[in-house]
Protein backbone atom coordinates (compact mmCIF):
# COMPACT_ATOMS: atom_id res chain seq x y z
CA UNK A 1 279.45 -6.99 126.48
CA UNK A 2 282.67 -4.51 126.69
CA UNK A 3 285.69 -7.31 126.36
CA UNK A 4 286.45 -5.67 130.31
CA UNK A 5 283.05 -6.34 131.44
CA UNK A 6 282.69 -9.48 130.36
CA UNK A 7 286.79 -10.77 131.83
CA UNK A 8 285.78 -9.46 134.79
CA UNK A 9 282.19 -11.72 135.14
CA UNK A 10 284.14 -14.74 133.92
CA UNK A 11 286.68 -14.48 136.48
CA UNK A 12 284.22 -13.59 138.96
CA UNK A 13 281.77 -16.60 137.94
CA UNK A 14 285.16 -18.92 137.86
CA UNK A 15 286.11 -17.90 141.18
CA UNK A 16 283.02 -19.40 142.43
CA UNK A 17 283.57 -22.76 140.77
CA UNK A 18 284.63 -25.59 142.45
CA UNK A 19 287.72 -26.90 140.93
CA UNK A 20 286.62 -30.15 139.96
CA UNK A 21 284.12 -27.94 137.27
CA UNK A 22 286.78 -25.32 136.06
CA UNK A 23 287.54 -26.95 132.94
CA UNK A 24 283.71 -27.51 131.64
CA UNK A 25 282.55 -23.71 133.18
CA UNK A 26 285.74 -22.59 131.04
CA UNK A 27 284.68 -24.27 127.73
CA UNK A 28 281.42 -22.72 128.15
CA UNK A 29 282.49 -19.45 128.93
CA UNK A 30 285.35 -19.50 125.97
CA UNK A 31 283.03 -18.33 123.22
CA UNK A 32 280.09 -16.57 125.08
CA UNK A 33 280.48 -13.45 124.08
CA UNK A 34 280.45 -13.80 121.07
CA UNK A 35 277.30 -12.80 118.77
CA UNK A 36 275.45 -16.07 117.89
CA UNK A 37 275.03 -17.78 114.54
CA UNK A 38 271.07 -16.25 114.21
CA UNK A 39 272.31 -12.71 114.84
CA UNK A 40 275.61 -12.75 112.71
CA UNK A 41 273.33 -13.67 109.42
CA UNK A 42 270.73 -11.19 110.27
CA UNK A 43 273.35 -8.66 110.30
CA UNK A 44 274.46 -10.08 106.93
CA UNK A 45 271.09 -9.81 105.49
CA UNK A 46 270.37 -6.23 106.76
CA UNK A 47 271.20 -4.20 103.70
CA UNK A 48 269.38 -6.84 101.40
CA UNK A 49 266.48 -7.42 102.98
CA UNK A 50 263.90 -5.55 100.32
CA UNK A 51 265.66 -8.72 98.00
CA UNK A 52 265.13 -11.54 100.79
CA UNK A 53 261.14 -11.39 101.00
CA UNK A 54 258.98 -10.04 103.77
CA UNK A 55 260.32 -9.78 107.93
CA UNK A 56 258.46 -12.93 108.41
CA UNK A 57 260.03 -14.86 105.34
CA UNK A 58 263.45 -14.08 106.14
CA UNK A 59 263.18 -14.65 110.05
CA UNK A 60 261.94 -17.99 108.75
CA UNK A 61 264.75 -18.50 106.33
CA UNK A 62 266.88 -17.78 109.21
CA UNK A 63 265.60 -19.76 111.45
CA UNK A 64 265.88 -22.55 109.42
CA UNK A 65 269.52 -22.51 109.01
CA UNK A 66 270.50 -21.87 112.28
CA UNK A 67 268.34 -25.19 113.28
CA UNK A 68 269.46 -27.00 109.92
CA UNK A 69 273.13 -26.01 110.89
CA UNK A 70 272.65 -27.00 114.96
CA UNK A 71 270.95 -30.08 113.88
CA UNK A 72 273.72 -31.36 111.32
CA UNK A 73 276.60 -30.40 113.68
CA UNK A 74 275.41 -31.74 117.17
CA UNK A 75 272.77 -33.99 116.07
CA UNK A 76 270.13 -32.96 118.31
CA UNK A 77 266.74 -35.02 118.06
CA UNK A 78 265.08 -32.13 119.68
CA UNK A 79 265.96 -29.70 116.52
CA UNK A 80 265.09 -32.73 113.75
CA UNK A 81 261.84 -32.05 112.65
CA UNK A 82 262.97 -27.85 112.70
CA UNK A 83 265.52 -28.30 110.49
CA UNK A 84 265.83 -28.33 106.84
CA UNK A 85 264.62 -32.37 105.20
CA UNK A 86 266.88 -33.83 102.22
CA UNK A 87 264.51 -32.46 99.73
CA UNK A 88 264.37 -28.84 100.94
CA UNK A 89 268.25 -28.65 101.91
CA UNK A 90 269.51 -27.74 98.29
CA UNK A 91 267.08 -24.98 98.63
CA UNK A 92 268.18 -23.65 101.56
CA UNK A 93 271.52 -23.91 100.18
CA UNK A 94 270.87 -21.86 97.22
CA UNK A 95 269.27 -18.84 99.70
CA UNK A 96 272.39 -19.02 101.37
CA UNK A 97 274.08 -18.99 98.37
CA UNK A 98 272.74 -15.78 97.49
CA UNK A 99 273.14 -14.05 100.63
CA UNK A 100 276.68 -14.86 100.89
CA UNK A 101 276.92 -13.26 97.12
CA UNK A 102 275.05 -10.17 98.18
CA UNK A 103 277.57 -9.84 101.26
CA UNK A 104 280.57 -10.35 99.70
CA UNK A 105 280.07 -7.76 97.00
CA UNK A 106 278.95 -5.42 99.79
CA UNK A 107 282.64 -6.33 101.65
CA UNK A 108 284.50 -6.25 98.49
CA UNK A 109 283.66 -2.59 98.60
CA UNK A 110 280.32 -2.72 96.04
CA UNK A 111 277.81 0.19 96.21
CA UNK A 112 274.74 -0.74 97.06
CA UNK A 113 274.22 0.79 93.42
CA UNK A 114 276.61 -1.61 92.06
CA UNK A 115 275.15 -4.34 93.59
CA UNK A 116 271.68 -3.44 91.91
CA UNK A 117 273.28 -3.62 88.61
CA UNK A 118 274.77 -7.02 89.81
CA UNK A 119 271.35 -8.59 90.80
CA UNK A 120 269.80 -7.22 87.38
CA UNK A 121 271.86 -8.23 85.27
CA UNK A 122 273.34 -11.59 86.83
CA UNK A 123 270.54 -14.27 85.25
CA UNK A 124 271.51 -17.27 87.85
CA UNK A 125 271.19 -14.57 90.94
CA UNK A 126 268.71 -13.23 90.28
CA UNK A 127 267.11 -16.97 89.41
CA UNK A 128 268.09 -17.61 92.80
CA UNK A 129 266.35 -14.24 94.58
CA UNK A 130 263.28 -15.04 92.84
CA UNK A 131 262.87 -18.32 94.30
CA UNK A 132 263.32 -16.79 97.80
């Protein structure tokens, strides 16, 4: 939402609250709206998708670290058997790995030319986009 639109719901939704629930409806509504982990690395991943597998791998690579990364950091039974197991979280840290390379040369102000020429000629990335 608009940063207006959105003050103006909170403090409409928090006049509403009894006071007794102010502080928990305000810790909720602190971060939300912001764009979620899911969506932030999709938006990373955009420009390097044709390097990241098919629209069904790489909603599943996704997936997998925003459960891997919920599960490690709130501990949620419900997200266990979703997330990443010992043996497959180097893996997934190596994909990340990669897409966080890919980004940063796009940020650092790489053309998407440039970063072709990176990816060829860059043995232990390219390693690493292979296995994806």
């Amino acid at each position: 939402m608009e940063k207006e639109a959105f003050k103006a719901l909170v403090e409409k939704v928090s006049d509403g609250c009894p006071d007794d629930h102010i502080d928990w409806l305000t810790g909720r509504l602190m971060h939300g709206n912001e764009i979620n982990l899911g969506k932030r690395i999709k938006k990373i991943i955009e420009p390097f998708k044709d390097k990241l597998g098919s629209s069904k791998e790489r909603n599943q690579l996704l997936r997998k670290i925003v459960d891997t990364r919920n599960y490690l950091t709130l501990y949620s039974e419900i997200l266990k058997d979703s997330a990443a197991d010992p043996e497959d979280l180097w893996s997934l840290c190596q994909k990340m790995e990669v897409i966080y390379q890919l980004h940063f040369l796009k940020v650092v102000g790489f053309s998407n030319e440039e970063i072709e020429n990176v990816v060829e000629n860059c043995y232990p990335l390219k390693q690493k986009i292979n296995k994806i």
